[in-house]
Protein backbone atom coordinates (compact mmCIF):
# COMPACT_ATOMS: atom_id res chain seq x y z
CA UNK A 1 6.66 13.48 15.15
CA UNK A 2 6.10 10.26 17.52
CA UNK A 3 6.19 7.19 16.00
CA UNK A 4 2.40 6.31 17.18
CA UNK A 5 1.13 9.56 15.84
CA UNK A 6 3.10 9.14 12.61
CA UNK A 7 2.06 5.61 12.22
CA UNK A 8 -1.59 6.33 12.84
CA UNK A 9 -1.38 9.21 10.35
CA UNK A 10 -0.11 6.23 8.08
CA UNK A 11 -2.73 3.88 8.13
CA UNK A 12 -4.97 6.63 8.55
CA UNK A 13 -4.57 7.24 4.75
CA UNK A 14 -3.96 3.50 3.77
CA UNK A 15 -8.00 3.17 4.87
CA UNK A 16 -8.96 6.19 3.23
CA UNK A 17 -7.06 5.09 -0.29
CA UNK A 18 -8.40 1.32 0.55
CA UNK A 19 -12.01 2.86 0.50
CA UNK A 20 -11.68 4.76 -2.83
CA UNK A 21 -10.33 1.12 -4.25
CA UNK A 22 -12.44 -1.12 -3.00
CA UNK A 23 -15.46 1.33 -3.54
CA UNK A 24 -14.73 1.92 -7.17
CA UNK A 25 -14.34 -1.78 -7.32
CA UNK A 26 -17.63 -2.34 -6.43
CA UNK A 27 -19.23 0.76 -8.10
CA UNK A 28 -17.50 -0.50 -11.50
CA UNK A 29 -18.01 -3.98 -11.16
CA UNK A 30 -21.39 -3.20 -10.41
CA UNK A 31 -22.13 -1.46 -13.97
CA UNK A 32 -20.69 -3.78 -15.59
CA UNK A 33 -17.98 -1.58 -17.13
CA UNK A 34 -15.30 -3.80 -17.46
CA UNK A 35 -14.72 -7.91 -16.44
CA UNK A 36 -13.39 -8.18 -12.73
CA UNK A 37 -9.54 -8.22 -13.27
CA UNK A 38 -9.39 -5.20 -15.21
CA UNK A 39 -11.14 -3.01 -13.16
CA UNK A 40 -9.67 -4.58 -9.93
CA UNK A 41 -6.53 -3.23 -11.28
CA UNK A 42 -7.45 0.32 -12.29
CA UNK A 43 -8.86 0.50 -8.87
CA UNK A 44 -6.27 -0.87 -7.67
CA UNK A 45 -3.88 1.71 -9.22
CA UNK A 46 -6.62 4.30 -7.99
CA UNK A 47 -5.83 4.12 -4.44
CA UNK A 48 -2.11 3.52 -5.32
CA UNK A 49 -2.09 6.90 -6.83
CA UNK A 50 -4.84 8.53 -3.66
CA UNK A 51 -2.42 6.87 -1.09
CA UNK A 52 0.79 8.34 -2.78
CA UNK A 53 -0.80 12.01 -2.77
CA UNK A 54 -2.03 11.65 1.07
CA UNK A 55 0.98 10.02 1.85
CA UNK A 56 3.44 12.74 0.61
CA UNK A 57 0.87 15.81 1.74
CA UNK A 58 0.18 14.70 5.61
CA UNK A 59 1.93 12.17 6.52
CA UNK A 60 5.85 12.29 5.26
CA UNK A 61 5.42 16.22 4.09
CA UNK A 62 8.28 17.32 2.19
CA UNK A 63 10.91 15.25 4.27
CA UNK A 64 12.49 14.44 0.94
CA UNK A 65 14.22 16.27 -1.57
CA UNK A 66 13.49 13.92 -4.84
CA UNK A 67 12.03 15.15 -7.73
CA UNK A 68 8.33 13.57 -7.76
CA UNK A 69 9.07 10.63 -10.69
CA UNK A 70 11.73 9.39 -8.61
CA UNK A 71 9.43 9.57 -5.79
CA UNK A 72 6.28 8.13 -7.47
CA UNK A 73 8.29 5.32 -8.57
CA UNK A 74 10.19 4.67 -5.48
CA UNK A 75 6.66 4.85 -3.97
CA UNK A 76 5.28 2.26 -6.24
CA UNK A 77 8.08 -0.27 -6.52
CA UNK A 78 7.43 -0.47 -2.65
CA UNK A 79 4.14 -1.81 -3.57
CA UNK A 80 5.53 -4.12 -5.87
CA UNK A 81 7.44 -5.52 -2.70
CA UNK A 82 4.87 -5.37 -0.34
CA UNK A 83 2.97 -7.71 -2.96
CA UNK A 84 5.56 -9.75 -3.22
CA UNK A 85 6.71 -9.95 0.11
CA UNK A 86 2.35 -10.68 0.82
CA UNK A 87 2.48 -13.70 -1.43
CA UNK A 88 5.76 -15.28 0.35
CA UNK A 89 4.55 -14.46 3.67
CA UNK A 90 1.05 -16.68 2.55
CA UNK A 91 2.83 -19.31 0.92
CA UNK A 92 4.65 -19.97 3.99
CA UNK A 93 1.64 -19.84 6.30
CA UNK A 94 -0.36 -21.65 4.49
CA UNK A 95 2.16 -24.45 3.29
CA UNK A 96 4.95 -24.34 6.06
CA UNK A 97 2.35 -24.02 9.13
CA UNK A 98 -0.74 -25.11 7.79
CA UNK A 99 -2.97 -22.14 8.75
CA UNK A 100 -6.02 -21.23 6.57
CA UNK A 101 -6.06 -18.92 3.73
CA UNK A 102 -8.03 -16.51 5.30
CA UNK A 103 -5.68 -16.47 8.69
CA UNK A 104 -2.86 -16.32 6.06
CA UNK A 105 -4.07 -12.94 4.25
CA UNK A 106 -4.85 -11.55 7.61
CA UNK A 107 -0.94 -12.18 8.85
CA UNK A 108 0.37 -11.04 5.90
CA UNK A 109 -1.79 -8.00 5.56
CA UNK A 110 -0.31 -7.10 9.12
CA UNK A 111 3.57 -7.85 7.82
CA UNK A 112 3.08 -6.03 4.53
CA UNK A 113 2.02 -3.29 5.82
CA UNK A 114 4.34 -2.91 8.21
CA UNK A 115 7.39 -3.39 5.81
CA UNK A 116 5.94 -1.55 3.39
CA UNK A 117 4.87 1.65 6.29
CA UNK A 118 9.36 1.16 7.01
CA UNK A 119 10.41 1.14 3.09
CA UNK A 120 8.24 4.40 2.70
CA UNK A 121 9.70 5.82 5.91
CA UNK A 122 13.34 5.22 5.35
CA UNK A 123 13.82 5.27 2.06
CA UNK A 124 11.35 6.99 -0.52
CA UNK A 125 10.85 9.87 1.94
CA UNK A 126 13.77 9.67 3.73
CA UNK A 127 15.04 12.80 4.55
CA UNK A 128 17.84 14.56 2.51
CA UNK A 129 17.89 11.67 -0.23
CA UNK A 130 20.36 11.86 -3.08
């Protein structure tokens, strides 16, 4: 599959799991169920778990050869870096180069999501993995 097409397919699903977050966000929030934190996190984990299930049906379709634990948690520690990699990416806009917080989510939105698409790509779903 072209890159393009495969990328679009990508981010594609990252808007579709982004909507079921941030809408049960709100929805929850809303009711009052729980306090903010808490429910931004089951959300949160909501679309992590949407996005991993779209992701492995349509866009990297059985490419892999992992049993899905490994996968899951392959899947999710590449979260965990794309988090990490979205607060260093801040810090240094905001502190080395003095752009605003807002321009500094935005930019490191754009190189998370990258990184993260390229982690997914070529290693949890890479093809034939051990």
């Amino acid at each position: 599959m072209p890159f393009i097409l495969h990328f679009s397919g990508y981010l594609l699903v990252s808007a579709i799991a982004l909507s079921v977050d941030f809408g049960l966000f709100l929805a929850l929030t809303g009711l009052m169920v729980t306090e903010a934190v808490s429910t931004g996190i089951f959300s949160y984990s909501a679309g992590l778990i949407l996005h991993f299930l779209l992701s492995k049906r349509f866009v990297f379709s059985d490419r892999h050869n992992k049993h899905v634990a490994r996968l899951f948690a392959e899947y999710a520690l590449s979260g965990v870096a794309g988090i990490a990699l979205t607060a260093a990416t801040m810090k240094l806009a905001i502190e080395g180069l003095s752009v605003s917080p807002v321009a500094a989510k935005l930019i490191a939105v754009g190189v998370s999501f990258v990184v993260v698409y390229l982690l997914r790509k070529t290693i949890v779903f890479a093809e034939y993995a051990r």
